[in-house]
N, C-alpha and C. Protein backbone atom coordinates (compact mmCIF):
# COMPACT_ATOMS: atom_id res chain seq x y z
N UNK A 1 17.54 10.96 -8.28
CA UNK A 1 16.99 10.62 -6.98
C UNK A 1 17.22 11.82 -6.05
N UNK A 2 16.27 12.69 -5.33
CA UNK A 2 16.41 13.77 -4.48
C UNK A 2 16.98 13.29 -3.22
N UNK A 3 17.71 14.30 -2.28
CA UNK A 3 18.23 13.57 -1.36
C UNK A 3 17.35 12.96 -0.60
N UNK A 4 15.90 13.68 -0.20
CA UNK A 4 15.02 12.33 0.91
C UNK A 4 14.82 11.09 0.46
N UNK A 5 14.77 10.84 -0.97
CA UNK A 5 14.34 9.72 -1.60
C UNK A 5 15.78 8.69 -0.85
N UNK A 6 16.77 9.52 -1.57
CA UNK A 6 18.29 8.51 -1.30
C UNK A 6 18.40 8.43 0.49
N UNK A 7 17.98 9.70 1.08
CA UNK A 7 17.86 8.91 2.48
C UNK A 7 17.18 8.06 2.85
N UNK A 8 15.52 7.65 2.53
CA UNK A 8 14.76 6.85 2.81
C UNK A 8 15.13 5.75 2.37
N UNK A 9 16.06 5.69 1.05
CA UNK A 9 16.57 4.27 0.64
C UNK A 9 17.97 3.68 1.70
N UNK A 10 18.38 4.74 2.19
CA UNK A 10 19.73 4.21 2.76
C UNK A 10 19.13 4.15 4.68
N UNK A 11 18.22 4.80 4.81
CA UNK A 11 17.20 4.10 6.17
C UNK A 11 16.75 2.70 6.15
N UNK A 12 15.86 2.61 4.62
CA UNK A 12 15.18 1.18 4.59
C UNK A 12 15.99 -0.05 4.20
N UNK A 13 17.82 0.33 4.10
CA UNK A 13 18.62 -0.71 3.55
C UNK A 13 18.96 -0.98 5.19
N UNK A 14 18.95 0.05 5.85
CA UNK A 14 19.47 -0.51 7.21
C UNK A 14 18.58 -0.68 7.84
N UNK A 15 17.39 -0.60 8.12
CA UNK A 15 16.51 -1.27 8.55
C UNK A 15 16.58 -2.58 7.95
N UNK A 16 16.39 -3.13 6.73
CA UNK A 16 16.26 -4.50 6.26
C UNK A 16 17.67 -5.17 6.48
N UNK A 17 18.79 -4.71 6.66
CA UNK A 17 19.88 -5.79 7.11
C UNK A 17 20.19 -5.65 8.55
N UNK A 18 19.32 -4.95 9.58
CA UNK A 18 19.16 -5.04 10.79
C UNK A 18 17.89 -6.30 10.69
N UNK A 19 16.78 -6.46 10.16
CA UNK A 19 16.17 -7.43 10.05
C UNK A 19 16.38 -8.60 9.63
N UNK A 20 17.33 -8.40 8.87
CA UNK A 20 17.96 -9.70 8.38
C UNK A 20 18.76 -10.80 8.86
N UNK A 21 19.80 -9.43 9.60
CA UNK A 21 20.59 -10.10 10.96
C UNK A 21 19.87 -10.13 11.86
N UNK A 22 18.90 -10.47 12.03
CA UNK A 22 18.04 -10.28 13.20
C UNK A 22 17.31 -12.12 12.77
N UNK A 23 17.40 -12.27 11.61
CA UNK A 23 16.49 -13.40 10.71
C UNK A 23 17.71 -15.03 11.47
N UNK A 24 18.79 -14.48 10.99
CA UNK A 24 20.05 -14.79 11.54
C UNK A 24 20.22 -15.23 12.69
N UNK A 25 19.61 -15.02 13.84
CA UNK A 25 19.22 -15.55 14.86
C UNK A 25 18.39 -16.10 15.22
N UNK A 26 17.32 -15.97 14.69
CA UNK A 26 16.16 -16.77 14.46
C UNK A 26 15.27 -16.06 13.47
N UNK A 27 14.65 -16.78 12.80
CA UNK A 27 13.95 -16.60 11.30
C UNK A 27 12.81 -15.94 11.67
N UNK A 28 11.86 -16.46 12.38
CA UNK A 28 10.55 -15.70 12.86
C UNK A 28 10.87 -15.18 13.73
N UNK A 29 11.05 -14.18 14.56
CA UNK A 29 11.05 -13.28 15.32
C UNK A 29 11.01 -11.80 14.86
N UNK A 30 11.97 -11.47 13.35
CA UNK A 30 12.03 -10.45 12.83
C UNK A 30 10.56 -10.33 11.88
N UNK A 31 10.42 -11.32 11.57
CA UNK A 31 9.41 -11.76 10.31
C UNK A 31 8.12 -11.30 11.39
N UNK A 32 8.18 -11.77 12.59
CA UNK A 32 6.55 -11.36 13.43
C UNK A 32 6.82 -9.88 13.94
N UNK A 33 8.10 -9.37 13.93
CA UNK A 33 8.28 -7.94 14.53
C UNK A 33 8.36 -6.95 13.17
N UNK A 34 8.27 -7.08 12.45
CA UNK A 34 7.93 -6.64 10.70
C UNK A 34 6.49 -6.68 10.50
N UNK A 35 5.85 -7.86 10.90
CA UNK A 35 4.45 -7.83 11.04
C UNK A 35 3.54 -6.79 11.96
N UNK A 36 4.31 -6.65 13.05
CA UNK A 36 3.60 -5.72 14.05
C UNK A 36 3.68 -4.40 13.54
N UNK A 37 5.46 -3.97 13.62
CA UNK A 37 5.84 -2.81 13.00
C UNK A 37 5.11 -2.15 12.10
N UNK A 38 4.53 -2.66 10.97
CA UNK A 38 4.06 -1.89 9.77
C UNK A 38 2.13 -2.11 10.05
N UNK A 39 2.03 -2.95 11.06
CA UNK A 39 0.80 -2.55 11.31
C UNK A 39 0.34 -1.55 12.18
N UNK A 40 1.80 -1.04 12.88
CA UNK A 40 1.27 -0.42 13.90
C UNK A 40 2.27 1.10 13.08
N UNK A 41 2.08 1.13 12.00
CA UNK A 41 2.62 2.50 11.13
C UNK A 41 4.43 2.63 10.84
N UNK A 42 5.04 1.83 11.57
CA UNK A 42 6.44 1.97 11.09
C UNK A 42 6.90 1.73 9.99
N UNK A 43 6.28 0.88 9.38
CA UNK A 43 6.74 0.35 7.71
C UNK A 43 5.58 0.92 7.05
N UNK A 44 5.58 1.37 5.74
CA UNK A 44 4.29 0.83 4.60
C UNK A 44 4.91 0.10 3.61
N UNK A 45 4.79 -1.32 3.48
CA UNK A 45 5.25 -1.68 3.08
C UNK A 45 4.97 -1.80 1.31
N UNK A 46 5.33 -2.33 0.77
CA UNK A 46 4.90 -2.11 -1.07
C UNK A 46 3.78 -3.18 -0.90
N UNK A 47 2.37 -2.50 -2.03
CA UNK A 47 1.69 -3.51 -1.80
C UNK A 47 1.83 -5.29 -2.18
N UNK A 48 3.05 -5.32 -2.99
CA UNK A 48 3.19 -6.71 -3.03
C UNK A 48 3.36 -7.10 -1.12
N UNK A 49 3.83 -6.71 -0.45
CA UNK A 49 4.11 -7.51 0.80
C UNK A 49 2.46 -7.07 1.85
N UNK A 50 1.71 -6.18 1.08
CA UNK A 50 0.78 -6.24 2.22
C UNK A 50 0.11 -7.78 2.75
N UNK A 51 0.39 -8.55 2.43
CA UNK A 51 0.16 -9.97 3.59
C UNK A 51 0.73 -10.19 5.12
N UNK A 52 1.73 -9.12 5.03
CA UNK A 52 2.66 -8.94 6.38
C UNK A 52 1.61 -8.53 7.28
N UNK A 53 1.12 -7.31 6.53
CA UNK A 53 0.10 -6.51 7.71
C UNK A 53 -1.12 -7.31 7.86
N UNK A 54 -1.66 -8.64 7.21
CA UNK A 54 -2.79 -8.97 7.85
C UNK A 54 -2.87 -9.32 8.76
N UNK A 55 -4.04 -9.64 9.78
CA UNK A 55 -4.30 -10.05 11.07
C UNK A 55 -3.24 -11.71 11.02
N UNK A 56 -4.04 -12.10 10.19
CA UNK A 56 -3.63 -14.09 9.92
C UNK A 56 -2.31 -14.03 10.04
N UNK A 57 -1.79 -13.33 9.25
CA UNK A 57 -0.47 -13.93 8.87
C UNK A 57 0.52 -12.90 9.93
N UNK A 58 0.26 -11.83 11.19
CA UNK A 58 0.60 -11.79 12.47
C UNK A 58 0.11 -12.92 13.46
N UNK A 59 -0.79 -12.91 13.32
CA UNK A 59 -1.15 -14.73 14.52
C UNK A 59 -0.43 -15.80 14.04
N UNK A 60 -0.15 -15.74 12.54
CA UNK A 60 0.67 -16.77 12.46
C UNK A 60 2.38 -17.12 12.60
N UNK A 61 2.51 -15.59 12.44
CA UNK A 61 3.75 -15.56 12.44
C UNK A 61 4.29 -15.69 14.30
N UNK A 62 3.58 -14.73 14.72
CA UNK A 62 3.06 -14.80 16.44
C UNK A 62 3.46 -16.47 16.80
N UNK A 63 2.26 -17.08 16.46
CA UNK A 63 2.99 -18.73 17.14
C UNK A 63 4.11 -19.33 16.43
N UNK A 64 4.66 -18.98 14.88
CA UNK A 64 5.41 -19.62 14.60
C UNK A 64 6.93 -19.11 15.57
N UNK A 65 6.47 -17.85 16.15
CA UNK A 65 7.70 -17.51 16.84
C UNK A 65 7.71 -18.31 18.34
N UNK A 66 6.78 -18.61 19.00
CA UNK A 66 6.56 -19.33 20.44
C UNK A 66 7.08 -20.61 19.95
N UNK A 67 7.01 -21.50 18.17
CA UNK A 67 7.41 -22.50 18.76
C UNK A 67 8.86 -22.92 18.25
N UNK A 68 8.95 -21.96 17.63
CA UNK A 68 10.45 -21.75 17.19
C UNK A 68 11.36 -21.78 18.57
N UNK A 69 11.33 -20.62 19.74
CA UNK A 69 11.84 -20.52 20.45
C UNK A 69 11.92 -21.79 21.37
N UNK A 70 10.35 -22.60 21.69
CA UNK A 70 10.84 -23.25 22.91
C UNK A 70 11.75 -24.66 21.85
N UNK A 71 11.46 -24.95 20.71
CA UNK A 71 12.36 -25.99 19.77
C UNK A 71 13.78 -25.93 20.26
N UNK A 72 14.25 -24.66 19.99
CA UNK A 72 15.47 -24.17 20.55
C UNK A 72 15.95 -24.53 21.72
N UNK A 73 15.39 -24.55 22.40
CA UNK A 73 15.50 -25.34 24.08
C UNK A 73 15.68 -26.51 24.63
N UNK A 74 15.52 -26.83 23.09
CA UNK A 74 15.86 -28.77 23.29
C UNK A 74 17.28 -28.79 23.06
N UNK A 75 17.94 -29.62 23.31
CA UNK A 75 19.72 -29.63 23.03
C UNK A 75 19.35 -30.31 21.99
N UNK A 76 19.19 -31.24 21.86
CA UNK A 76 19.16 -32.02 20.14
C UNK A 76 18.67 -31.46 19.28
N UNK A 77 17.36 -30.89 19.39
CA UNK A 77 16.46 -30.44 18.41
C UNK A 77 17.31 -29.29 17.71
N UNK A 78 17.68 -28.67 18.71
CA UNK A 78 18.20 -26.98 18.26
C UNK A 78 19.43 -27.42 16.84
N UNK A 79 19.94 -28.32 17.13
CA UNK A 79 21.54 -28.52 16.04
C UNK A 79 20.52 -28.92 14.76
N UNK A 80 19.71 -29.95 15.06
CA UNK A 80 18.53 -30.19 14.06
C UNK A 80 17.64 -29.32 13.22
N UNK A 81 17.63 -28.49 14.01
CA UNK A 81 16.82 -27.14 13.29
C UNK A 81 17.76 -26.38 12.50
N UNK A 82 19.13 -26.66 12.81
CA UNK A 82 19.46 -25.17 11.94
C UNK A 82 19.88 -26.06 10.64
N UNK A 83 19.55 -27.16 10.09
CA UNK A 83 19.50 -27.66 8.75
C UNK A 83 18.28 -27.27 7.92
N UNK A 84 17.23 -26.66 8.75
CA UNK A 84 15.97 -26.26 7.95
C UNK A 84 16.05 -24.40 8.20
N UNK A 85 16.90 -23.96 9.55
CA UNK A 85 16.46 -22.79 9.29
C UNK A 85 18.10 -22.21 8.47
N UNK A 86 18.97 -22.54 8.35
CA UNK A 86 20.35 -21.75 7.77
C UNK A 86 19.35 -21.81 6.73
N UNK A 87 19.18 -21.93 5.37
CA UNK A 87 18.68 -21.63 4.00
C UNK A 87 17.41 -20.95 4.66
N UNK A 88 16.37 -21.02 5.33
CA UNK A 88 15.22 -20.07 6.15
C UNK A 88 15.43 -19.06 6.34
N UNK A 89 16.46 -18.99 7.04
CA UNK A 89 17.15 -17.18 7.65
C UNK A 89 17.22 -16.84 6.24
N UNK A 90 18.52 -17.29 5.06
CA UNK A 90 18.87 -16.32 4.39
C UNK A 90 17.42 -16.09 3.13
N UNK A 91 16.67 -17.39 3.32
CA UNK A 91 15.08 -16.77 2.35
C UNK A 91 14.63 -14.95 3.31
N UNK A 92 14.48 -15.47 4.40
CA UNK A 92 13.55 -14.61 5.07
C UNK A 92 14.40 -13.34 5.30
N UNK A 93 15.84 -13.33 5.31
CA UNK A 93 16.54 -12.06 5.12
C UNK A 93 16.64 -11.70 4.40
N UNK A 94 16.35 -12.11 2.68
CA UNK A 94 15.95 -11.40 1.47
C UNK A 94 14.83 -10.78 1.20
N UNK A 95 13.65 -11.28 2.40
CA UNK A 95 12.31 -10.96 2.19
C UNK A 95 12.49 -9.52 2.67
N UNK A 96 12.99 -9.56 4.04
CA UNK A 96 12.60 -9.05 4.88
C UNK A 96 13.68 -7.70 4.70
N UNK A 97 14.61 -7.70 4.05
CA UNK A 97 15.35 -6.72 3.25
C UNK A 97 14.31 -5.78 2.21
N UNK A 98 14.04 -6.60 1.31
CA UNK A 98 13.29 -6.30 0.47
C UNK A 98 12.03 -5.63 0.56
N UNK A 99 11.20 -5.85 1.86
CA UNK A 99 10.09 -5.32 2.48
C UNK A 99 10.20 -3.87 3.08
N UNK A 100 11.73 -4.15 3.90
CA UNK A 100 12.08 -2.89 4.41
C UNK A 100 12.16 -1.60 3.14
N UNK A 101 12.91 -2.01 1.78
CA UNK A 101 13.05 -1.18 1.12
C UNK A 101 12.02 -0.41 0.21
N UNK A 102 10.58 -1.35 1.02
CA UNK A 102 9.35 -0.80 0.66
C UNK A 102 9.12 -0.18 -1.29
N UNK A 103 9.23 0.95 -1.14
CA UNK A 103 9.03 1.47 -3.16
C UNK A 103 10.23 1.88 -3.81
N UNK A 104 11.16 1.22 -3.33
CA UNK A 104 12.49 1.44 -4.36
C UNK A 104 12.78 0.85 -5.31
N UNK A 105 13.46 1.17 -6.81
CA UNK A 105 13.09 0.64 -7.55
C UNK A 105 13.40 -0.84 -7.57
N UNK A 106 12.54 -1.80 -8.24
CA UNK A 106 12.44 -2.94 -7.92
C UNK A 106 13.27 -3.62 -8.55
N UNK A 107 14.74 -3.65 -9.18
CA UNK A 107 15.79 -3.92 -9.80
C UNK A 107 16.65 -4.22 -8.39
N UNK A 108 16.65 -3.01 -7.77
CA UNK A 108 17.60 -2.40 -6.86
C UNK A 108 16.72 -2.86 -5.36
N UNK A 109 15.60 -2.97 -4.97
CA UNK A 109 15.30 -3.66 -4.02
C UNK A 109 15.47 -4.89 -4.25
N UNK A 110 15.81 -6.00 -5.02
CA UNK A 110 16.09 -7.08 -5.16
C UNK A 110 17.29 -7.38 -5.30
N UNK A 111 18.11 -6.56 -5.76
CA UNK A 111 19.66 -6.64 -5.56
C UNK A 111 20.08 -6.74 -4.36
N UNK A 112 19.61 -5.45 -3.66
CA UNK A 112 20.11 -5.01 -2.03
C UNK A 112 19.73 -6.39 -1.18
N UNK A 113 18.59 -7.10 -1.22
CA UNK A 113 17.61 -7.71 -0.85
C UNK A 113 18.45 -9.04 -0.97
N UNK A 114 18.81 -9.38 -1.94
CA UNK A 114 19.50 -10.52 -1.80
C UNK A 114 20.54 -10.71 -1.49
N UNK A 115 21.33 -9.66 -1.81
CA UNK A 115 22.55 -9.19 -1.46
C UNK A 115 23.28 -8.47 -0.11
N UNK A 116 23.03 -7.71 0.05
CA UNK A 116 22.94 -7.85 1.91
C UNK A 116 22.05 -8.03 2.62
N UNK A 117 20.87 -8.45 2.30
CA UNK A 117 19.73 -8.94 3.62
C UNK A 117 20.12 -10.78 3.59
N UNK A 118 20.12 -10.84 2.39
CA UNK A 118 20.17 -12.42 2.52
C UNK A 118 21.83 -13.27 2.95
N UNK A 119 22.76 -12.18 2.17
CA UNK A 119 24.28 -12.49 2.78
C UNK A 119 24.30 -12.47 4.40
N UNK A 120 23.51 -11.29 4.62
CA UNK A 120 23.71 -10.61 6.58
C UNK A 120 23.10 -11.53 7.31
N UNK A 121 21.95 -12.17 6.60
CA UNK A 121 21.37 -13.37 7.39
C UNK A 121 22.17 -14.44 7.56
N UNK A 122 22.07 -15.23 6.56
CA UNK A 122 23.41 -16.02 6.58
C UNK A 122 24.46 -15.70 6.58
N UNK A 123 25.56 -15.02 7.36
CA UNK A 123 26.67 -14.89 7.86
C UNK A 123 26.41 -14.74 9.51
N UNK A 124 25.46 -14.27 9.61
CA UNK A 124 24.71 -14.52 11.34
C UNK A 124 24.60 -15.65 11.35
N UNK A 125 23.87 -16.29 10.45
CA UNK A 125 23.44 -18.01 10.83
C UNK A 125 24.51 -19.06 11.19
N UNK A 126 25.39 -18.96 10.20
CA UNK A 126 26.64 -19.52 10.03
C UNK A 126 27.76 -19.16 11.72
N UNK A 127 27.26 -18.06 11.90
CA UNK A 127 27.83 -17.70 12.88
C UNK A 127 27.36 -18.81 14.20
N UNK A 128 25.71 -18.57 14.23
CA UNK A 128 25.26 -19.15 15.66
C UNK A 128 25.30 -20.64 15.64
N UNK A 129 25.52 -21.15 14.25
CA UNK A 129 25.57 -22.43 14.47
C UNK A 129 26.68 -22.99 14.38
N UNK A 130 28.04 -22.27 14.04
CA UNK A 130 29.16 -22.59 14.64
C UNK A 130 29.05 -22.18 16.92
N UNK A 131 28.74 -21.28 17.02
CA UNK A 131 28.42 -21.14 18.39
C UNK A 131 28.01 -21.77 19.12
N UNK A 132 26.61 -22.99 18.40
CA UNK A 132 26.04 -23.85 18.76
C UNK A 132 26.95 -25.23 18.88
N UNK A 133 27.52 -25.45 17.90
CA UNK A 133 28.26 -26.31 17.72
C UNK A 133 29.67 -26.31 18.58
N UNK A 134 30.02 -25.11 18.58
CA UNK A 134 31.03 -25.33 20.15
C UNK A 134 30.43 -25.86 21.31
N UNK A 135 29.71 -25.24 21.92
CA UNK A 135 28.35 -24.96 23.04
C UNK A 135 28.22 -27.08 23.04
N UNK A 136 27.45 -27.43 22.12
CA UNK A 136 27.65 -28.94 21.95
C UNK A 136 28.61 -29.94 22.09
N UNK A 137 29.78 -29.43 21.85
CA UNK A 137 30.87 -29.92 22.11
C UNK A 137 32.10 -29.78 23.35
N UNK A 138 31.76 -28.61 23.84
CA UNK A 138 32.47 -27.58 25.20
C UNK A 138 31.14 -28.46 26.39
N UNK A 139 29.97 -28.95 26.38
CA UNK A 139 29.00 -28.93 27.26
C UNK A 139 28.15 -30.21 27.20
N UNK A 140 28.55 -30.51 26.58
CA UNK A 140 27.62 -32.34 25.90
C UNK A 140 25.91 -31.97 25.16
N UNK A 141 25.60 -30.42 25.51
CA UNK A 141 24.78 -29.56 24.77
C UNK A 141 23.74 -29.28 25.82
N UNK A 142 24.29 -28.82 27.57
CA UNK A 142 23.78 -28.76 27.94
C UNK A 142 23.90 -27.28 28.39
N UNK A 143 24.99 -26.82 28.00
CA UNK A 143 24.50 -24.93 27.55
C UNK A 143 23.89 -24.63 26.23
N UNK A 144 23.69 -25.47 25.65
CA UNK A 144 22.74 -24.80 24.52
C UNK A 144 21.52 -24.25 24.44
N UNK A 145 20.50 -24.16 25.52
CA UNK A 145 19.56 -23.65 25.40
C UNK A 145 20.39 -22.25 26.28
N UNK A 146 21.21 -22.16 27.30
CA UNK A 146 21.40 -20.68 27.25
C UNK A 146 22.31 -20.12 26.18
N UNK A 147 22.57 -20.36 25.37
CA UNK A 147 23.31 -20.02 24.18
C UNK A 147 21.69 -19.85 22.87
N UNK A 148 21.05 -20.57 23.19
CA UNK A 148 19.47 -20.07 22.36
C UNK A 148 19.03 -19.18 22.82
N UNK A 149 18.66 -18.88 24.18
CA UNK A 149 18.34 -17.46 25.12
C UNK A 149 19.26 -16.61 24.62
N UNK A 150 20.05 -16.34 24.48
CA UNK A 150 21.24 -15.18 24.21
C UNK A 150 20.43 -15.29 22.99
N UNK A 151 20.75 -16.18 21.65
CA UNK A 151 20.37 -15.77 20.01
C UNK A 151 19.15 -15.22 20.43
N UNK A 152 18.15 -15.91 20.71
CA UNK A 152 16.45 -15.39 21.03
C UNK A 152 16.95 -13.91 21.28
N UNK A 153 17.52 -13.74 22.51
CA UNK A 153 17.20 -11.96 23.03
C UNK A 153 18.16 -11.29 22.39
N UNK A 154 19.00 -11.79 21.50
CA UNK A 154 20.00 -10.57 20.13
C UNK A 154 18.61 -10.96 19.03
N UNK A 155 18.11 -11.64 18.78
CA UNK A 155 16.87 -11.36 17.02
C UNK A 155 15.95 -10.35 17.82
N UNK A 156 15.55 -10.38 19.07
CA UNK A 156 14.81 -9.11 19.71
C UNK A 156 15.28 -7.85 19.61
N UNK A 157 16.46 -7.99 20.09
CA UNK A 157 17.29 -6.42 20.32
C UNK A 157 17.30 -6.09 18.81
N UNK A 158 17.85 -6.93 18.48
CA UNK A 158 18.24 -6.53 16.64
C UNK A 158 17.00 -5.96 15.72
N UNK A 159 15.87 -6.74 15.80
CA UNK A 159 14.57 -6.40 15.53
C UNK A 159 14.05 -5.27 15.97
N UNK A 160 14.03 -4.92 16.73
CA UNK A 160 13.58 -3.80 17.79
C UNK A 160 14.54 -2.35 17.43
N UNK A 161 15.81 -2.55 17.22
CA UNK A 161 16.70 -1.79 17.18
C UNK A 161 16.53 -1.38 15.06
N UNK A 162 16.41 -2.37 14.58
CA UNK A 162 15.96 -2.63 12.91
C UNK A 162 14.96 -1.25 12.34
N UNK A 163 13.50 -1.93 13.57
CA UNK A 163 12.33 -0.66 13.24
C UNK A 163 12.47 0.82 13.81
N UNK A 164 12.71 0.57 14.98
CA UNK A 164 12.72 1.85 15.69
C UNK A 164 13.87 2.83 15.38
N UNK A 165 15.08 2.05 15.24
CA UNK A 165 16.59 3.04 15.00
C UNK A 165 17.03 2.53 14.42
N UNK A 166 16.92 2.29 13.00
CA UNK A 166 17.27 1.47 11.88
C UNK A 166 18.55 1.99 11.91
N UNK A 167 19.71 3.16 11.38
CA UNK A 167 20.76 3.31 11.38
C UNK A 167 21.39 2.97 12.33
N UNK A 168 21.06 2.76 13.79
CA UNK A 168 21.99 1.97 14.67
C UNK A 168 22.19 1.17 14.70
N UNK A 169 20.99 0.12 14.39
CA UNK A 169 21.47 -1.28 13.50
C UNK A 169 22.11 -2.06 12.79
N UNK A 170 22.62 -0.35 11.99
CA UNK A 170 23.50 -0.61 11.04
C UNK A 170 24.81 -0.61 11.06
N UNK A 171 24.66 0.44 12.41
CA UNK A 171 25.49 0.41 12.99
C UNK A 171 26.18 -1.07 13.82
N UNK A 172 25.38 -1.67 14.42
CA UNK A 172 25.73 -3.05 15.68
C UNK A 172 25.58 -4.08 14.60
N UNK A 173 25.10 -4.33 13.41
CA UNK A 173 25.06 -5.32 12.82
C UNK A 173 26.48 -5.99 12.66
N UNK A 174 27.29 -5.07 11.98
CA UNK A 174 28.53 -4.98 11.91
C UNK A 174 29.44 -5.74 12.78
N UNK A 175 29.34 -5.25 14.09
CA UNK A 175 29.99 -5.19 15.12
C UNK A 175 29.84 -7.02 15.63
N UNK A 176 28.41 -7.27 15.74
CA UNK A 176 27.60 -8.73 15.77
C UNK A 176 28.34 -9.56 14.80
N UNK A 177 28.38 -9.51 13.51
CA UNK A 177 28.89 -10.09 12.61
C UNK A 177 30.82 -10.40 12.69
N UNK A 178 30.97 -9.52 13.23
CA UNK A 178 32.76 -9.44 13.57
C UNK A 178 32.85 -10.60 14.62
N UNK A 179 31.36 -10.40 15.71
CA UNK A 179 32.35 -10.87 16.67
C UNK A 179 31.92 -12.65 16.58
N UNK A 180 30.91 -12.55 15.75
CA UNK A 180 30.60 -13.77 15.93
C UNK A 180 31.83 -14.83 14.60
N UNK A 181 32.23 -13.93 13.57
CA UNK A 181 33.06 -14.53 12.73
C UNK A 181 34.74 -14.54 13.25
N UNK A 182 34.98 -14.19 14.53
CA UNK A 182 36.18 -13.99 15.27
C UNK A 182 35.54 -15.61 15.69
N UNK A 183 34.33 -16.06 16.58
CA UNK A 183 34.57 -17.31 17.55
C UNK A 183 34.43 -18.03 16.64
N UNK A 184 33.63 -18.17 15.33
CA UNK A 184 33.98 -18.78 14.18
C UNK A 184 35.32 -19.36 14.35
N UNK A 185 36.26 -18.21 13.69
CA UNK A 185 37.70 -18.66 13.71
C UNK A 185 38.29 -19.03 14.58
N UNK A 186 38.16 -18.57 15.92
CA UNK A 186 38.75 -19.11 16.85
C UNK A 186 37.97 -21.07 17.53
N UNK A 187 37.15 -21.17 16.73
CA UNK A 187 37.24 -22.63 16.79
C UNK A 187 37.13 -23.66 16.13
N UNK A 188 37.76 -22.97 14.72
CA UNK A 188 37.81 -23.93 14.10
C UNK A 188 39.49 -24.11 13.85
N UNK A 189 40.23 -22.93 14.31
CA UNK A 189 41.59 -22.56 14.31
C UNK A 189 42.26 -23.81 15.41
C-alpha cells in the first residue's frame, strides 16, 4: 500500500467514525449529510453505495431527518425512539463507515466498518440514552427536548466536522465518547 493510498484509508476511517458518532446522535442526520457531501464532490463513494448520491434517496433522507428531529421533541416519544434507533445508529454507523472508506479493500472496509463505525455509533447511543434517561428522571422529561437540541446540534457539528475535517473528528470523537461514558458512570454509580 503506497503512503497516499494508507493516508486516504486512515482519512476515510476518520471520516466514517466521525459519521458514525455522528449516527449516535441521531441516525439520519449523518446519513442526509453523506448524501449531500458526495453529491456535492466530497465523497466518491464505491459504486455499491451510489444510491446515497441519488436525488430520491437525498429527499428522502432530507425528511427522514425533519421528522426524526421534531419526534425527539416529544418527552415520551424521544425514550420510545431510542428502542428502534440504538440498533439504527449502530446499522447506519457501519454503513456509513463503510461508505466513507469508499475503495478499500473490501475485507478491511467491512472490518473497520463494523468495527469502529458501528462500535462508535453505539457507544454514542448508549451514551445519549443514558443522558436521556437521567434528563427523564432529574426533570419528569421536561428537559428532554433541550437535551435532543444539544444531541441534534453535536450529529451536525460531528457530521460537518466528519466531511470537511475528517481528522479532527477523530480527533473530538474521542473526547465526546469520554465524556459522555464519564455521565454514564456517574449515574448509574
Amino acid at each position: 500500500m503506497s503512503d497516499l493510498a494508507g493516508f486516504e484509508l486512515i482519512v476515510g476511517l476518520a471520516a466514517g467514525i466521525g459519521l458514525a458518532a455522528a449516527s449516535g446522535f441521531r441516525v439520519f442526520v449523518p446519513l442526509f449529510g453523506a448524501s449531500v457531501a458526495a453529491r456535492l464532490g466530497y465523497f466518491e463513494p464505491d459504486p455499491s453505495f451510489a444510491w446515497v448520491t441519488s436525488p430520491v434517496a437525498t429527499v428522502v433522507l432530507g425528511a427522514a431527518v425533519v421528522a426524526e428531529l421534531g419526534a425527539y421533541l416529544v418527552p415520551w416519544l424521544d425514550n420510545a425512539l431510542d428502542t428502534v434507533a440504538t440498533p439504527a445508529a449502530v446499522v447506519a454507523g457501519t454503513v456509513l463507515a463503510a461508505f466513507a472508506l469508499g475503495d478499500a479493500p473490501e475485507v478491511l472496509q467491512w472490518v473497520l466498518a463494523v468495527v469502529a463505525g458501528g462500535g462508535t455509533a453505539g457507544v454514542v447511543q448508549a451514551g445519549t440514552v443514558a443522558v436521556r434517561a437521567g434528563s427523564l428522571v432529574s426533570t419528569g422529561g421536561l428537559g428532554n427536548p433541550l437535551v435532543a437540541l444539544a444531541e441534534a446540534l453535536l450529529s451536525v457539528v460531528v457530521t460537518v466536522l466528519a466531511v470537511v475535517v475528517p481528522l479532527l473528528a477523530l480527533v473530538a470523537v474521542p473526547v465526546v465518547v469520554v465524556v459522555l461514558l464519564r455521565r454514564r458512570k456517574a449515574r448509574t454509580a
